[in-house]
N, C-alpha and C. Protein backbone atom coordinates (compact mmCIF):
# COMPACT_ATOMS: atom_id res chain seq x y z
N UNK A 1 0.84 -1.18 0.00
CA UNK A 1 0.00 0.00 0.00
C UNK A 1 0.88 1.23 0.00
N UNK A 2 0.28 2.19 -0.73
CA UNK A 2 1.39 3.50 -0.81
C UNK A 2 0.34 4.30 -0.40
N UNK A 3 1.12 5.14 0.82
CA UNK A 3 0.00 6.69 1.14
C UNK A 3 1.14 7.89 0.61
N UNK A 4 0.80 8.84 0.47
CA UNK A 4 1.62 9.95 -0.24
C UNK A 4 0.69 11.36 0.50
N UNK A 5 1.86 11.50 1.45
CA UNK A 5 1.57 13.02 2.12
C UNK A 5 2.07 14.34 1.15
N UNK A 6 1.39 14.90 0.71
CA UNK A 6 1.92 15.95 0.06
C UNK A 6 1.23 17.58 0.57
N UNK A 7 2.33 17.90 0.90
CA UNK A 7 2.82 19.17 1.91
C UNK A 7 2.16 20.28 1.12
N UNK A 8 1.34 21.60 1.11
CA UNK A 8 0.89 22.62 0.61
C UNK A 8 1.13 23.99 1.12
N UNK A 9 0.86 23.89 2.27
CA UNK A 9 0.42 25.30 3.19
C UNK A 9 2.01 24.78 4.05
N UNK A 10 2.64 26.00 4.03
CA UNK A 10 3.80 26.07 4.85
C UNK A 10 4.01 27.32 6.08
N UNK A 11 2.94 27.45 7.07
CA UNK A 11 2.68 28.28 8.02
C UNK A 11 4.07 28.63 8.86
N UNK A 12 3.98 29.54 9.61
CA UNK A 12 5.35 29.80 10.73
C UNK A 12 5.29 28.92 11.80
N UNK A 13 3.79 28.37 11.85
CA UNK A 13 4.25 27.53 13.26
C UNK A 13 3.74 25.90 12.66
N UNK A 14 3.22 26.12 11.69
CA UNK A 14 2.41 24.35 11.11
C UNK A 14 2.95 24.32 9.80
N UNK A 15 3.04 22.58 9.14
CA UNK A 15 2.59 22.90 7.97
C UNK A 15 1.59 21.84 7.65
N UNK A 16 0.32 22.60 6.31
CA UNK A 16 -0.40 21.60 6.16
C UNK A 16 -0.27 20.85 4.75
N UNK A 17 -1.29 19.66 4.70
CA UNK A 17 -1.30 19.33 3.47
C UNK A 17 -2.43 18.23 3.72
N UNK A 18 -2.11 17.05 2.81
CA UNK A 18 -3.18 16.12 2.23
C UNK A 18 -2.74 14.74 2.00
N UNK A 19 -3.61 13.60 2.78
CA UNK A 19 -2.67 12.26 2.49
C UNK A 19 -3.49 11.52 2.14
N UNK A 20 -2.98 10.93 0.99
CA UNK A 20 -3.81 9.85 0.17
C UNK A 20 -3.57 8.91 0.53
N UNK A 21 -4.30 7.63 0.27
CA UNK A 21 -3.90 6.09 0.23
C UNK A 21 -4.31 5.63 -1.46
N UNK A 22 -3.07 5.21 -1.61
CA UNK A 22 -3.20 4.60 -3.06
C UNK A 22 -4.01 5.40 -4.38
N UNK A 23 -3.85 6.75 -4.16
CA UNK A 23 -3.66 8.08 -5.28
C UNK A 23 -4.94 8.25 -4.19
N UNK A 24 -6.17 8.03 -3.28
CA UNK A 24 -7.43 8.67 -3.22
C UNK A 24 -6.96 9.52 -2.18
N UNK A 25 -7.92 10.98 -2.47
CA UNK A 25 -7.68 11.55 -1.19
C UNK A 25 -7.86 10.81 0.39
N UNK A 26 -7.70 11.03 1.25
CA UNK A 26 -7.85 10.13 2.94
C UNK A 26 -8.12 11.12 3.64
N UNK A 27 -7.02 12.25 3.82
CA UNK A 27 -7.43 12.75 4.83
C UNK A 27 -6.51 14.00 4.64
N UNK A 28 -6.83 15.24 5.83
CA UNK A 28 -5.94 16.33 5.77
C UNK A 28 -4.74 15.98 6.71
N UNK A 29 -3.73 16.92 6.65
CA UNK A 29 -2.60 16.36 7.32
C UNK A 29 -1.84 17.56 8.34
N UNK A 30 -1.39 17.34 9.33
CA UNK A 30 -0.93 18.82 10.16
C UNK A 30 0.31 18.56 10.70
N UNK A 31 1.30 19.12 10.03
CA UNK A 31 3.10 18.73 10.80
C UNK A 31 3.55 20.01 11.66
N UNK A 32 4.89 19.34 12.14
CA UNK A 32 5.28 20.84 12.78
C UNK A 32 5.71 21.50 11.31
N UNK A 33 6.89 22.75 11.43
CA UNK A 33 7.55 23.43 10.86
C UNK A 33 8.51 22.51 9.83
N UNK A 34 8.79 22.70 8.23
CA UNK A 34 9.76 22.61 7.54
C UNK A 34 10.72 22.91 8.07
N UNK A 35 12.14 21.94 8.25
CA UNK A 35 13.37 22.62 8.33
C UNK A 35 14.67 21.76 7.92
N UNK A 36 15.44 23.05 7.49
CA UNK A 36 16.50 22.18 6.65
C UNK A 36 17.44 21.29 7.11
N UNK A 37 17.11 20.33 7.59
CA UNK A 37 17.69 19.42 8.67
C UNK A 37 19.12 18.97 8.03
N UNK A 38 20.48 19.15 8.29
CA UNK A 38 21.56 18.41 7.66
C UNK A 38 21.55 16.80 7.82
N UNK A 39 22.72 16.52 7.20
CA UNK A 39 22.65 14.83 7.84
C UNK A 39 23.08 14.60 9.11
N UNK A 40 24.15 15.82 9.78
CA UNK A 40 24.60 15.43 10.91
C UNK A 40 23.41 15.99 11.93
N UNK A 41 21.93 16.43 11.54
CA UNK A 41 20.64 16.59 12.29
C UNK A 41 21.18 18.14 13.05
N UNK A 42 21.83 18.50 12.64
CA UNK A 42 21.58 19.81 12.88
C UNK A 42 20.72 20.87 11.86
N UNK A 43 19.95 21.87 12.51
CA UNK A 43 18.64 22.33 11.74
C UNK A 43 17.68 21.82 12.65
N UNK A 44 17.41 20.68 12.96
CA UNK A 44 16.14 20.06 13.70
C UNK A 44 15.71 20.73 15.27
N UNK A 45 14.86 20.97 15.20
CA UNK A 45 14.46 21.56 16.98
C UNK A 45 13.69 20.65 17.40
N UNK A 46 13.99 20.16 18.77
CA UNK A 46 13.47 18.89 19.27
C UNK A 46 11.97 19.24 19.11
N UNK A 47 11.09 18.27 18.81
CA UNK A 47 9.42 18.19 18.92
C UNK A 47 8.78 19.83 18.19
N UNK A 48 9.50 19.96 17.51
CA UNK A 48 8.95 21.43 16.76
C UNK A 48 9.40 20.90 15.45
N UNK A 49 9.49 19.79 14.35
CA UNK A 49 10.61 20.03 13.14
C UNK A 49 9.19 18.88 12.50
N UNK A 50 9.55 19.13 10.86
CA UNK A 50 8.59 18.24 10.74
C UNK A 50 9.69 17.04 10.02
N UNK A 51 9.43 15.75 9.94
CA UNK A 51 10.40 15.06 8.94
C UNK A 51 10.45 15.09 7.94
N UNK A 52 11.88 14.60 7.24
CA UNK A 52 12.35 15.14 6.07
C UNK A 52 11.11 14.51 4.68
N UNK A 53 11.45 15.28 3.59
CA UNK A 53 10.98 14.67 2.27
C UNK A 53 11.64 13.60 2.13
N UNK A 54 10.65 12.19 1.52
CA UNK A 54 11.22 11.01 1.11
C UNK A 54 10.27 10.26 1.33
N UNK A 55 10.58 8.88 1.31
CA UNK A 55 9.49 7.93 1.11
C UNK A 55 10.42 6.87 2.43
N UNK A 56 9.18 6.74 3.25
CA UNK A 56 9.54 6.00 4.64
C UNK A 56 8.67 4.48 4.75
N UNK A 57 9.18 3.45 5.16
CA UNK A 57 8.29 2.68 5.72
C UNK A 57 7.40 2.77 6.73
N UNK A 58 6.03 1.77 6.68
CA UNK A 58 5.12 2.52 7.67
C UNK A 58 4.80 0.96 8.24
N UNK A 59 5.00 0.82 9.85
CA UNK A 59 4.36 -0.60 10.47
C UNK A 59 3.48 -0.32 11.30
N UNK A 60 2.37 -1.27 11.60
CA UNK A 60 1.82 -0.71 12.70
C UNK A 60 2.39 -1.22 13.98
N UNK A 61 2.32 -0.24 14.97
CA UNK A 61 2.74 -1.14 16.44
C UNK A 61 1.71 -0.56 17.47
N UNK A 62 1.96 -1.19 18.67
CA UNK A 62 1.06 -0.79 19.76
C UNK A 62 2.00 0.62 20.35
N UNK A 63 1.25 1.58 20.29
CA UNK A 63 1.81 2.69 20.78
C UNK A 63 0.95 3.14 22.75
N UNK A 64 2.36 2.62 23.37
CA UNK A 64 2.16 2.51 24.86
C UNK A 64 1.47 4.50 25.28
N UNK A 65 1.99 5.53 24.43
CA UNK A 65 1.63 6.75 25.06
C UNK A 65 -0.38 6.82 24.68
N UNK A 66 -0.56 6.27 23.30
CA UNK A 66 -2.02 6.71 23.03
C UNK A 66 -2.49 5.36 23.38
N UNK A 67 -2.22 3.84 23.92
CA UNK A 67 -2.81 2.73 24.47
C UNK A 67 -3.51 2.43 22.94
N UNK A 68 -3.43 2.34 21.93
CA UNK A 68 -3.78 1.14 20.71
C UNK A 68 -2.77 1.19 20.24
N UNK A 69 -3.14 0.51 18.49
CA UNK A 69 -2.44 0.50 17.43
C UNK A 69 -1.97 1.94 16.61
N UNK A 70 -1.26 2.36 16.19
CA UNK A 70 -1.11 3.57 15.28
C UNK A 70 0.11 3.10 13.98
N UNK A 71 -0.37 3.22 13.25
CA UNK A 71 1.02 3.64 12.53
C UNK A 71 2.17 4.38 12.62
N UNK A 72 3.45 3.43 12.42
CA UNK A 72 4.64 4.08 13.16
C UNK A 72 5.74 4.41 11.62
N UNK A 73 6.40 5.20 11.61
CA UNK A 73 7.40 5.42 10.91
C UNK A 73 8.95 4.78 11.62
N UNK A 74 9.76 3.85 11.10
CA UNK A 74 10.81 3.17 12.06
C UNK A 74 11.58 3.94 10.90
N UNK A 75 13.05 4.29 11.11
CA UNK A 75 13.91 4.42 10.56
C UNK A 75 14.19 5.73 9.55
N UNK A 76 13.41 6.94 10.49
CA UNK A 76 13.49 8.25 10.28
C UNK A 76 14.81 8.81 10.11
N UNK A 77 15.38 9.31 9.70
CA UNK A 77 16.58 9.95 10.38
C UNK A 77 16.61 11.15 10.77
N UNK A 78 17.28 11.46 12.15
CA UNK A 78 17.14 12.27 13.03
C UNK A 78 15.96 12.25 13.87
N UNK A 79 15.55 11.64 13.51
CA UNK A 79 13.92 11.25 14.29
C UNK A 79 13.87 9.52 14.82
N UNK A 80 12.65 9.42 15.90
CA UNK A 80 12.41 8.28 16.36
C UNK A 80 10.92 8.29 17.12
N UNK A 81 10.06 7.33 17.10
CA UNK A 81 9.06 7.32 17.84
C UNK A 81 7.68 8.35 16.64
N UNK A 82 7.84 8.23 15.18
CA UNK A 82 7.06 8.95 14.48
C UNK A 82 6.12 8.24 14.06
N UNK A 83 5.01 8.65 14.50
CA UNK A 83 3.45 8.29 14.49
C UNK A 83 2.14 9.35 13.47
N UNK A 84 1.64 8.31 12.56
CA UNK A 84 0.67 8.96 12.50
C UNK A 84 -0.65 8.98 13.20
N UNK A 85 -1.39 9.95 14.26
CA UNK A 85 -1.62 9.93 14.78
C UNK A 85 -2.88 10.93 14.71
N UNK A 86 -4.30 11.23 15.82
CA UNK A 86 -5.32 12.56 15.87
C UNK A 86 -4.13 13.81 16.29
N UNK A 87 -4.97 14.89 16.35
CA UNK A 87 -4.43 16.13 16.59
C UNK A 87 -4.89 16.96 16.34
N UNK A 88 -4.93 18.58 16.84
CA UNK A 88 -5.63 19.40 16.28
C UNK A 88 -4.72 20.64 15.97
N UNK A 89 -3.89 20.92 16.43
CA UNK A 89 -2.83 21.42 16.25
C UNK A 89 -1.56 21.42 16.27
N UNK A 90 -0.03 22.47 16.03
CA UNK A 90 1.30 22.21 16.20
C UNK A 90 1.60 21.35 17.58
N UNK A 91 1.00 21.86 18.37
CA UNK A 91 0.95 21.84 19.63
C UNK A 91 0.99 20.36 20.24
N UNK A 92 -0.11 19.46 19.42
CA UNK A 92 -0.24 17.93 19.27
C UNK A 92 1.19 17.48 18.43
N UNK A 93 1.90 17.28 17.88
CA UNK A 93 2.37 16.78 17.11
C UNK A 93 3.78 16.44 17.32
N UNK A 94 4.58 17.09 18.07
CA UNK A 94 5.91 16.67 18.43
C UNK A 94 6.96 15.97 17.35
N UNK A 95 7.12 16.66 16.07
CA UNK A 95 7.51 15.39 15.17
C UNK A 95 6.46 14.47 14.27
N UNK A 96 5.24 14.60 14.66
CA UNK A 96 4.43 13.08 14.35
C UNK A 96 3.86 13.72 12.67
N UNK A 97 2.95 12.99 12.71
CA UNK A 97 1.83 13.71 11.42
C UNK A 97 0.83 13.42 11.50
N UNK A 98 -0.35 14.56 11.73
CA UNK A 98 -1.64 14.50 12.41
C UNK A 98 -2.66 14.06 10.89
N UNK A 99 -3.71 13.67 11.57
CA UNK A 99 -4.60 13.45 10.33
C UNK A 99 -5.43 13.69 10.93
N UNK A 100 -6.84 14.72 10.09
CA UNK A 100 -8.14 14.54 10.14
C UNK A 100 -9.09 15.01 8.98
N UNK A 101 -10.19 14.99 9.12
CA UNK A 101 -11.32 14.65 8.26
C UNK A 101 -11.43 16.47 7.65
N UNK A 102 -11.05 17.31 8.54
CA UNK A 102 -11.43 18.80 8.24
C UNK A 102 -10.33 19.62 8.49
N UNK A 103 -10.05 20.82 7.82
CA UNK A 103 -8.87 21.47 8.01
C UNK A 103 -9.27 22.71 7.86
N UNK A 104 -8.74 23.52 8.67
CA UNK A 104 -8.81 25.70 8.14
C UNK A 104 -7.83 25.54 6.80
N UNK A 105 -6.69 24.38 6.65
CA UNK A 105 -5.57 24.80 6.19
C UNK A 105 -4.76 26.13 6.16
N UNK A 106 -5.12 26.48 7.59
CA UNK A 106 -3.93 27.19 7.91
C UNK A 106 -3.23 27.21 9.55
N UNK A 107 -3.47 26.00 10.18
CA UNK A 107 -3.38 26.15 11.32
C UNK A 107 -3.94 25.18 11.93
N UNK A 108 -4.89 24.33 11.80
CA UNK A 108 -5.57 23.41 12.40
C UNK A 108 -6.44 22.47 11.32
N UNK A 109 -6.27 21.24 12.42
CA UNK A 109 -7.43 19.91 11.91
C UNK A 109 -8.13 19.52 13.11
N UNK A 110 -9.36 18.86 12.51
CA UNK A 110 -10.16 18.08 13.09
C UNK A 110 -11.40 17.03 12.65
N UNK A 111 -11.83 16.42 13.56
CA UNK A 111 -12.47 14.78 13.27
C UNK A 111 -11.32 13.95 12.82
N UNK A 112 -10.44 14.07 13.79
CA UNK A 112 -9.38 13.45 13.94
C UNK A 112 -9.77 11.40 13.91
N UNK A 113 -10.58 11.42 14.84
CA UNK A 113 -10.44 10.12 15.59
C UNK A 113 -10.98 9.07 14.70
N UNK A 114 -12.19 9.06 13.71
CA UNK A 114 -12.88 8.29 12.92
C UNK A 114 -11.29 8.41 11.51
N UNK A 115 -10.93 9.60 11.23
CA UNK A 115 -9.97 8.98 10.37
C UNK A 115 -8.58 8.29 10.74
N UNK A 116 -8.42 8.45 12.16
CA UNK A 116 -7.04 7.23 12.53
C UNK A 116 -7.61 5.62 12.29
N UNK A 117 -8.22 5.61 13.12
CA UNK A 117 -9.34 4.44 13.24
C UNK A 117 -9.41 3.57 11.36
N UNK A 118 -9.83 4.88 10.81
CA UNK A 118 -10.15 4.55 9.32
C UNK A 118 -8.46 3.60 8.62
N UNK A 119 -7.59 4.16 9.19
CA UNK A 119 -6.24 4.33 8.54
C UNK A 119 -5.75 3.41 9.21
N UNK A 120 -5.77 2.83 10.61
CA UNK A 120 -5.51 1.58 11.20
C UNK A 120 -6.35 0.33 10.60
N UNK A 121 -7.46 0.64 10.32
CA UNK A 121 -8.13 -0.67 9.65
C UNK A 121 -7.87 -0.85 7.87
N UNK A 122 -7.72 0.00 7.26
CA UNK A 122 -6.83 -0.22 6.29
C UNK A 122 -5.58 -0.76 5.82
N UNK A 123 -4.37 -0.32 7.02
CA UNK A 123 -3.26 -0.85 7.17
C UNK A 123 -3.56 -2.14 7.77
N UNK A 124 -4.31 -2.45 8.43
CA UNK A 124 -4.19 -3.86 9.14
C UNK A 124 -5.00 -4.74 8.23
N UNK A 125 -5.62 -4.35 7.55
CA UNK A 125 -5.98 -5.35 6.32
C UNK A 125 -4.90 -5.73 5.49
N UNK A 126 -4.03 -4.84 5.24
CA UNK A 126 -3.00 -5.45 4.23
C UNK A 126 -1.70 -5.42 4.72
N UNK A 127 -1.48 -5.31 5.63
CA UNK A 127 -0.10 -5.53 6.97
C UNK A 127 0.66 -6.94 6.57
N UNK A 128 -0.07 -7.72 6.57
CA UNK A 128 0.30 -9.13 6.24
C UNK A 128 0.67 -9.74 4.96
N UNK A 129 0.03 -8.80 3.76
CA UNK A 129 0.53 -9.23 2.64
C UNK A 129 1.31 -8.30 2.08
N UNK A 130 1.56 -7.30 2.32
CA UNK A 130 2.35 -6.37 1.62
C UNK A 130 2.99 -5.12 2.51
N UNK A 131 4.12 -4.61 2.15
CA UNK A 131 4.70 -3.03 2.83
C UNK A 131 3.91 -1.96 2.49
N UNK A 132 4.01 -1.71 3.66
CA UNK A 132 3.23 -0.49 3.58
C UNK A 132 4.27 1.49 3.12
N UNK A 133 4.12 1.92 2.77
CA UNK A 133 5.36 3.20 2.47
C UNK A 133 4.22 4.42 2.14
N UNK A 134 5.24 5.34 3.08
CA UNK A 134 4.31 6.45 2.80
C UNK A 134 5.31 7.70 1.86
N UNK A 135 5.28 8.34 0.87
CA UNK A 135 5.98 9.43 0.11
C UNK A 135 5.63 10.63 0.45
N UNK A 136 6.83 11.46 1.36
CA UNK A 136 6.12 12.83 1.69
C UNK A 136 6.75 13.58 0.67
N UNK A 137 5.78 14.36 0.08
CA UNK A 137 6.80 15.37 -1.66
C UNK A 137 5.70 16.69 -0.78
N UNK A 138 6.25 17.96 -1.81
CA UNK A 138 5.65 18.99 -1.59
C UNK A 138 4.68 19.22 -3.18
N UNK A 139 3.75 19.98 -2.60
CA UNK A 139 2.47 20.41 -3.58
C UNK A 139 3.56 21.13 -4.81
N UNK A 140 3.59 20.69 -5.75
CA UNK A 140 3.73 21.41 -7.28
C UNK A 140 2.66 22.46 -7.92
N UNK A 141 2.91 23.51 -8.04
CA UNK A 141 2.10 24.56 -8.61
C UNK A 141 2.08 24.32 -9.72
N UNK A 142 0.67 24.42 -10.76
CA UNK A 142 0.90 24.42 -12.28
C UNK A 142 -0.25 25.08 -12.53
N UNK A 143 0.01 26.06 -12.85
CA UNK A 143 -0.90 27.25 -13.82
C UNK A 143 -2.19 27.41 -12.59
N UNK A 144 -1.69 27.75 -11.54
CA UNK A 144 -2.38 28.27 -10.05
C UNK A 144 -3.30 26.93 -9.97
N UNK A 145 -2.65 25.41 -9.95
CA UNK A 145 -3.21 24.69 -9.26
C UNK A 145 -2.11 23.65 -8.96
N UNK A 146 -3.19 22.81 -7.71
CA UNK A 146 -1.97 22.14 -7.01
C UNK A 146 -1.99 20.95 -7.83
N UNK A 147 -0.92 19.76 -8.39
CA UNK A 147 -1.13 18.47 -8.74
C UNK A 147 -0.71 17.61 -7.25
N UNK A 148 -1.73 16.75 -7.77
CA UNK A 148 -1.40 15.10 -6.56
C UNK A 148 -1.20 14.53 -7.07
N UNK A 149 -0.90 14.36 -8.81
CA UNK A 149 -0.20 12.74 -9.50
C UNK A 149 1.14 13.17 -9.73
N UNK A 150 1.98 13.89 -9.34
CA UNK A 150 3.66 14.63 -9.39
C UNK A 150 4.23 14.31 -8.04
N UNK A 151 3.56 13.04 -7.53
CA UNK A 151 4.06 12.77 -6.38
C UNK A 151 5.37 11.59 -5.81
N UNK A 152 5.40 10.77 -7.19
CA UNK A 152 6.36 9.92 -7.35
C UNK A 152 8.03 10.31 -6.95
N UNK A 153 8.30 9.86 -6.13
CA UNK A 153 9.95 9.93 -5.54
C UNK A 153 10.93 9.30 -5.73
């Protein structure tokens, strides 16, 4: 299964965007701040940074802080413990990447909880037969609109 977060709105304290599963829209998306993280992870501000562009593996595990399942990102760099997870703002997110059903897109999401839920029973349907990978790219402008098929990495 491929989900593809693609980044739009780049706020001073959030950034937002939009995450598909397998090209359909899913859901809106809420990170911390873009930043130009080096390899030796300097650039990064602890629980304020969002993770880098690229395409990550996604497993599910039992996450002991929210008590279920969530989808986890293993093998971030400069990062550890990255979850997609509810949230309604920067404030929620520490690193992670929030999802929900509604967005201002500029600052906040919500109906968080029916789309984690949605996104855990998806992944756990196909957990067993296949990898799961998520591609975070940024929104491409073309003639004042955004594309979601320029998402390939």
């Amino acid at each position: 299964m491929e989900l593809t977060l693609i980044r739009s709105v780049f706020g001073a304290a959030a950034t937002l965007g939009k995450l598909y599963a397998n090209h359909d829209f899913f859901a809106y998306t809420l990170e911390d701040v873009v930043r130009n993280i080096k390899p030796d992870c300097s650039g990064k501000i602890q629980n304020q940074t969002a993770i880098g562009y690229g395409r990550y593996e996604v497993v599910l595990s039992y996450s002991s802080r929210f008590q279920k399942y969530l989808p986890l990102l293993p093998g971030v760099p400069c990062f550890s413990g990255i979850r997609i997870h509810g949230g309604n703002t920067n404030a929620n997110t520490e690193g992670c990447i929030l999802i929900g059903a509604k967005s201002d897109m500029q600052g906040r999401i919500w109906n968080c909880a029916g789309c984690v839920a949605s996104l855990v029973g998806k992944l756990k349907a196909v957990e067993q037969t296949e990898k799961i990978w998520i591609n975070i790219a940024k929104a491409q402008a073309t003639n004042n609109t955004v594309s979601t098929r320029t998402f390939v990495i």
